[in-house]
C-alpha atoms as a PDB file:
ATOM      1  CA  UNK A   1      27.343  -0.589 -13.954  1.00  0.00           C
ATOM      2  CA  UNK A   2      27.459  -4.303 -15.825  1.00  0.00           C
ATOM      3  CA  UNK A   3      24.259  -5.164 -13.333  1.00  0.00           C
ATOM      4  CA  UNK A   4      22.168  -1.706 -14.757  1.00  0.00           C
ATOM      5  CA  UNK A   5      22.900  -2.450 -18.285  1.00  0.00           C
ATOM      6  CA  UNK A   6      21.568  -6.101 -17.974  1.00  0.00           C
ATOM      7  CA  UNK A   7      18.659  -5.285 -16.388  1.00  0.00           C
ATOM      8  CA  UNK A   8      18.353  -1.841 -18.826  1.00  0.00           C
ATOM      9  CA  UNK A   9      19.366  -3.823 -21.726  1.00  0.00           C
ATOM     10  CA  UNK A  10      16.318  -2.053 -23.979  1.00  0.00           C
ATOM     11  CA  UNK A  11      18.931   1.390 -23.377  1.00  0.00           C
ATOM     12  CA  UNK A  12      21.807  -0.392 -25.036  1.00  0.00           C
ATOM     13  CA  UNK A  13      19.728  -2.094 -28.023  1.00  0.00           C
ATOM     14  CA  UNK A  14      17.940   1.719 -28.504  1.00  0.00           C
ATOM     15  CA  UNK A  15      21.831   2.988 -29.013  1.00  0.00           C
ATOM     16  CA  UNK A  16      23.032   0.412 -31.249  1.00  0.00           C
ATOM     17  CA  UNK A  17      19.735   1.193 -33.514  1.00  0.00           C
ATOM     18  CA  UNK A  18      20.722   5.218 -33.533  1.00  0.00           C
ATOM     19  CA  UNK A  19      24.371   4.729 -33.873  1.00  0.00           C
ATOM     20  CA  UNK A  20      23.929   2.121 -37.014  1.00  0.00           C
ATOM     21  CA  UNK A  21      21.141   4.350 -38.246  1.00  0.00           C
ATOM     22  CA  UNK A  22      23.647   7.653 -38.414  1.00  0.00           C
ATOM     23  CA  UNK A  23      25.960   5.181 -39.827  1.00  0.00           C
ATOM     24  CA  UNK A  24      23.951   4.430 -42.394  1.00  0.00           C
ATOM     25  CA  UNK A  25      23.499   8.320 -43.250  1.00  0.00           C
ATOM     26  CA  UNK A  26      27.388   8.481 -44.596  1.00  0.00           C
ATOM     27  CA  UNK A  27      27.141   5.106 -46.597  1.00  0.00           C
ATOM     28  CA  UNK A  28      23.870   5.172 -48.353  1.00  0.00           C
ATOM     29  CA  UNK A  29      23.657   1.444 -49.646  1.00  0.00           C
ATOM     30  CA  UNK A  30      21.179   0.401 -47.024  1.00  0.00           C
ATOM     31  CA  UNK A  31      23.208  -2.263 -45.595  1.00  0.00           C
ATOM     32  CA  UNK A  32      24.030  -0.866 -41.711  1.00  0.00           C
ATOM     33  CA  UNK A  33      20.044   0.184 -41.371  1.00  0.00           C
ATOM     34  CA  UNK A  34      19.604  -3.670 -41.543  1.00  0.00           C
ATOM     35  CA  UNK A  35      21.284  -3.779 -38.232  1.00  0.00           C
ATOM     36  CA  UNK A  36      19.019  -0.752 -36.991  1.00  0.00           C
ATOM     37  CA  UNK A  37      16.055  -2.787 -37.823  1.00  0.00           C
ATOM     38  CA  UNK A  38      17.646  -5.954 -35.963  1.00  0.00           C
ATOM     39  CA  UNK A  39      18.469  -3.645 -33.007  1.00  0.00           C
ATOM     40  CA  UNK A  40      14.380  -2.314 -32.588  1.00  0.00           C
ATOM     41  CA  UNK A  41      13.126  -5.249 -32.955  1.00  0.00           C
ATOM     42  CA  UNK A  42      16.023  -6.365 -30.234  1.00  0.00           C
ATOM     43  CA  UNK A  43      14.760  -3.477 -27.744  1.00  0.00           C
ATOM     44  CA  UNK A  44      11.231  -5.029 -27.819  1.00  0.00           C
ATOM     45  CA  UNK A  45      12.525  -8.323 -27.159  1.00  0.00           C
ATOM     46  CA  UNK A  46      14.069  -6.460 -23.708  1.00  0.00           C
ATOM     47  CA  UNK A  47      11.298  -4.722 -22.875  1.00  0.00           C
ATOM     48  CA  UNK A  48       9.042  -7.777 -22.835  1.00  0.00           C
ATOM     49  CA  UNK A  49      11.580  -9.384 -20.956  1.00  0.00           C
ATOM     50  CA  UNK A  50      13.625 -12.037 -22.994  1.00  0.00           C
ATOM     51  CA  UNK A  51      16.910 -13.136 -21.735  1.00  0.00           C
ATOM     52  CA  UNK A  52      19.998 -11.230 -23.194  1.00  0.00           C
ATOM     53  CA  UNK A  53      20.559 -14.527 -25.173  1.00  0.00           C
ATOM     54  CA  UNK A  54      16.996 -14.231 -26.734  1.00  0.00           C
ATOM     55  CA  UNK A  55      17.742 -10.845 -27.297  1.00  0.00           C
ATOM     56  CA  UNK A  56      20.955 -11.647 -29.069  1.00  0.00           C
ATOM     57  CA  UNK A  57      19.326 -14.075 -31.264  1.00  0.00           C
ATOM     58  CA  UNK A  58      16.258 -11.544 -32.218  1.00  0.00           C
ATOM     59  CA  UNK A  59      18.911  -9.071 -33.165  1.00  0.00           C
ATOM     60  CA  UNK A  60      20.409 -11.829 -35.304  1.00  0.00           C
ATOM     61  CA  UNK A  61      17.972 -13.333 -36.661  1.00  0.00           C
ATOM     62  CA  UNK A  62      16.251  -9.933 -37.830  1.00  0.00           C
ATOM     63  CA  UNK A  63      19.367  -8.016 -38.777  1.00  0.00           C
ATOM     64  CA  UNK A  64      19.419 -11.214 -41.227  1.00  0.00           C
ATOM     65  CA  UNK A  65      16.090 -11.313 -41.939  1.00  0.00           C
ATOM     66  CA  UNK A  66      16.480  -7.078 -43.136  1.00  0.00           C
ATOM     67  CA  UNK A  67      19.475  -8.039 -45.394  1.00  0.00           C
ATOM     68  CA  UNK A  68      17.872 -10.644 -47.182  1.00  0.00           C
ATOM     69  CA  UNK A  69      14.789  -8.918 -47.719  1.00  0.00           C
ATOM     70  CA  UNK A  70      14.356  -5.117 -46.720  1.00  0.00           C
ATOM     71  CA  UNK A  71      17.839  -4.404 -48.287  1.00  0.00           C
ATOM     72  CA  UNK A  72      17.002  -5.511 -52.250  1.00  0.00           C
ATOM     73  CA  UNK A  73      13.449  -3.786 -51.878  1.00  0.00           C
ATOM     74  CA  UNK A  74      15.294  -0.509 -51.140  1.00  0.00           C
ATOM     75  CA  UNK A  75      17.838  -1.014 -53.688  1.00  0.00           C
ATOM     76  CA  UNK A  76      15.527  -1.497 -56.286  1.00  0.00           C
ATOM     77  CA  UNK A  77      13.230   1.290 -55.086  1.00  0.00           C
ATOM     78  CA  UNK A  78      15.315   3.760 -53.865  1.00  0.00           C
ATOM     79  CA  UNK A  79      17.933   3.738 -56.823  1.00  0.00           C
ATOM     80  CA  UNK A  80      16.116   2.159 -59.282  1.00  0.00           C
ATOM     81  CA  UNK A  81      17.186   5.477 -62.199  1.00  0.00           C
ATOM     82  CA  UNK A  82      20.735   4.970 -61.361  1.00  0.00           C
ATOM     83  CA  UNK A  83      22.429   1.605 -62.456  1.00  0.00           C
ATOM     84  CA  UNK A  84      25.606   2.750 -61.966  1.00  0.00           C
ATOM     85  CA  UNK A  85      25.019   5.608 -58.647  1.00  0.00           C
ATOM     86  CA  UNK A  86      28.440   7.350 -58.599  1.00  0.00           C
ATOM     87  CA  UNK A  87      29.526   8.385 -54.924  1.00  0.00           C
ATOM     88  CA  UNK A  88      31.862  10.418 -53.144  1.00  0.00           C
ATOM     89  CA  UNK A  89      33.890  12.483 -54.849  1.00  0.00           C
ATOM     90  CA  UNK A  90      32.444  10.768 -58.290  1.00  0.00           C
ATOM     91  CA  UNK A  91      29.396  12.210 -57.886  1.00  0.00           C
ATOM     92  CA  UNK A  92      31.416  15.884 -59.025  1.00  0.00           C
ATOM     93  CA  UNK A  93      31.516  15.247 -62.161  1.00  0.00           C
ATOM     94  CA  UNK A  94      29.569  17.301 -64.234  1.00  0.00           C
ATOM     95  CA  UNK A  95      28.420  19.209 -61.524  1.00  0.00           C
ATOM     96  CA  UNK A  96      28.380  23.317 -61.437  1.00  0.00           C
ATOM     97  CA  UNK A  97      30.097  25.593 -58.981  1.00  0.00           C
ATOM     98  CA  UNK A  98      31.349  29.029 -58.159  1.00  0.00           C
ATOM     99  CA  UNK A  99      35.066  30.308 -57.995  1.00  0.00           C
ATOM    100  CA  UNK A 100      35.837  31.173 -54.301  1.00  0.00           C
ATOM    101  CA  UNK A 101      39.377  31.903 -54.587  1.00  0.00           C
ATOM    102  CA  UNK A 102      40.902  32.802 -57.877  1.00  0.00           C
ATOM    103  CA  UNK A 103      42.282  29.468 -59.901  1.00  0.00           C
ATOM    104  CA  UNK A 104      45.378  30.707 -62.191  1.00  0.00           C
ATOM    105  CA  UNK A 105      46.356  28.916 -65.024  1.00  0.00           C
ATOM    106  CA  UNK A 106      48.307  25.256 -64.347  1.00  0.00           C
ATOM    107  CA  UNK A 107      47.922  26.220 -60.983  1.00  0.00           C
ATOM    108  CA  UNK A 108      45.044  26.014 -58.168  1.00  0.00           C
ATOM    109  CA  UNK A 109      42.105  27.632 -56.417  1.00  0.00           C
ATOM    110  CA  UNK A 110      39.014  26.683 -54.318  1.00  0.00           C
ATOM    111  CA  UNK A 111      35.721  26.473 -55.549  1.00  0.00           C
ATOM    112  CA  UNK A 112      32.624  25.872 -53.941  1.00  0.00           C
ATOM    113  CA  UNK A 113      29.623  22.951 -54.495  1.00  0.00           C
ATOM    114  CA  UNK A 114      26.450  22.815 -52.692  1.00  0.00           C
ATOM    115  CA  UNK A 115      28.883  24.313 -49.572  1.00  0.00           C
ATOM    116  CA  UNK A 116      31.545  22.427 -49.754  1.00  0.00           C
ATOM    117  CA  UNK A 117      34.965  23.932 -50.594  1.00  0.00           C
ATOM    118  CA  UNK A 118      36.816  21.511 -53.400  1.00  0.00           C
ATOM    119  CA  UNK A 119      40.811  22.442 -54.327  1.00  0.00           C
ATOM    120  CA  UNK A 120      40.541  23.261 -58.205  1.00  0.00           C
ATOM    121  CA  UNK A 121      42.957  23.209 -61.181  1.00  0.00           C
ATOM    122  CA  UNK A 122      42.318  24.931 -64.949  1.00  0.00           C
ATOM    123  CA  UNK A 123      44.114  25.356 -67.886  1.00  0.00           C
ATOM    124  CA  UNK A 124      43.403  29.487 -67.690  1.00  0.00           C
ATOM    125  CA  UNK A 125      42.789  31.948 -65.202  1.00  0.00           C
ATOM    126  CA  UNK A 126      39.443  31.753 -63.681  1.00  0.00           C
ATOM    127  CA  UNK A 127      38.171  35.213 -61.890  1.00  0.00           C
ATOM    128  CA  UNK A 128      36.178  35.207 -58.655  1.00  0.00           C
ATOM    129  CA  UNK A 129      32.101  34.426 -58.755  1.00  0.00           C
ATOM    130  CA  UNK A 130      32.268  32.656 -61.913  1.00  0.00           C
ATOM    131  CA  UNK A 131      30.541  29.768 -62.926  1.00  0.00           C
ATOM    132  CA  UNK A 132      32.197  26.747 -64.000  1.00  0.00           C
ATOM    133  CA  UNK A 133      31.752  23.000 -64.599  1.00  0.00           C
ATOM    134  CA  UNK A 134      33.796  20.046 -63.217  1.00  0.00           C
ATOM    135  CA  UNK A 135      34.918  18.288 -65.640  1.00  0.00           C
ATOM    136  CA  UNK A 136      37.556  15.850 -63.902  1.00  0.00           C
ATOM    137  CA  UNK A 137      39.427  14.903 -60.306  1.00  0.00           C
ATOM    138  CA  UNK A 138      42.996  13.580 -59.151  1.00  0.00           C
ATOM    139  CA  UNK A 139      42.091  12.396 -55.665  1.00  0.00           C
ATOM    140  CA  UNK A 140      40.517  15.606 -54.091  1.00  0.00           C
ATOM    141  CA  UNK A 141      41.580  17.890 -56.113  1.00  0.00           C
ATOM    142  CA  UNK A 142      38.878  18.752 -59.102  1.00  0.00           C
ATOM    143  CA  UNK A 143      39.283  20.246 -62.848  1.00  0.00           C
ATOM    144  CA  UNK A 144      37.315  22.957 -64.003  1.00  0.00           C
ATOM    145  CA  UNK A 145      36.716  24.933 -66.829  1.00  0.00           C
ATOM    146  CA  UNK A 146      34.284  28.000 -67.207  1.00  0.00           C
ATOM    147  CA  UNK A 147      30.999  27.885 -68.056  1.00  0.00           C
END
């Protein structure tokens, strides 16, 4: 098994690229694509036959390379409108959504954003199919008033 990855080592390099590259899709701050760009440019290094040491150091030297000078080129082109990009559950705030299950006053109901369900608390009763606003969170659970 060791002996077909060595000599198959383009396989492993195309892997690491994918799995850094989905990575990258749940962090969004273009920092583990650097390593995707390190691990292409690693899998030509094995297909034109380099050493796994060269390929090591091509993987190195680019991942490098792509964090000192791909990643502030994105950063300043890809988020250039948002100085301060809220993420995560930040990101609610102010944000629109429609009642799922009932929310009763000082106590909690579910309501949904772009598909996701979020636990929600109000200060009145808030029907079914309405629209409402977040307007703050405690951990996972959001506040909402009506629309």
């Amino acid at each position: 098994m060791i002996d077909y990855l060595i000599h198959n080592m383009w396989q492993v390099w195309a892997t690491v690229a994918v799995l850094c590259l989905i990575l990258e899709l749940s962090s969004g701050d273009f920092f583990i694509i650097c390593f995707s760009i390190g691990a292409v440019f690693a899998v030509v290094s094995a297909a034109i036959g380099l050493s796994v040491y060269w390929q090591l150091a091509v993987f190195a030297l680019f991942s490098l390379l792509s964090i000192f000078f791909v990643r502030p080129v994105a950063l300043r082109y890809l988020h250039k409108n948002e100085p301060n990009r809220a993420s995560n559950a930040d990101a609610l705030l102010g944000r629109t959504g429609r009642v799922k299950e009932e929310i009763k006053a000082d106590g909690t109901g579910y309501v949904q954003i772009d598909g996701d369900l979020w636990k929600a608390v109000a200060t009145t009763d808030i029907p079914v199919d309405t629209t409402v606003r977040v307007t703050g969170r405690e951990s996972t659970i959001i506040t909402v008033e009506r629309m």
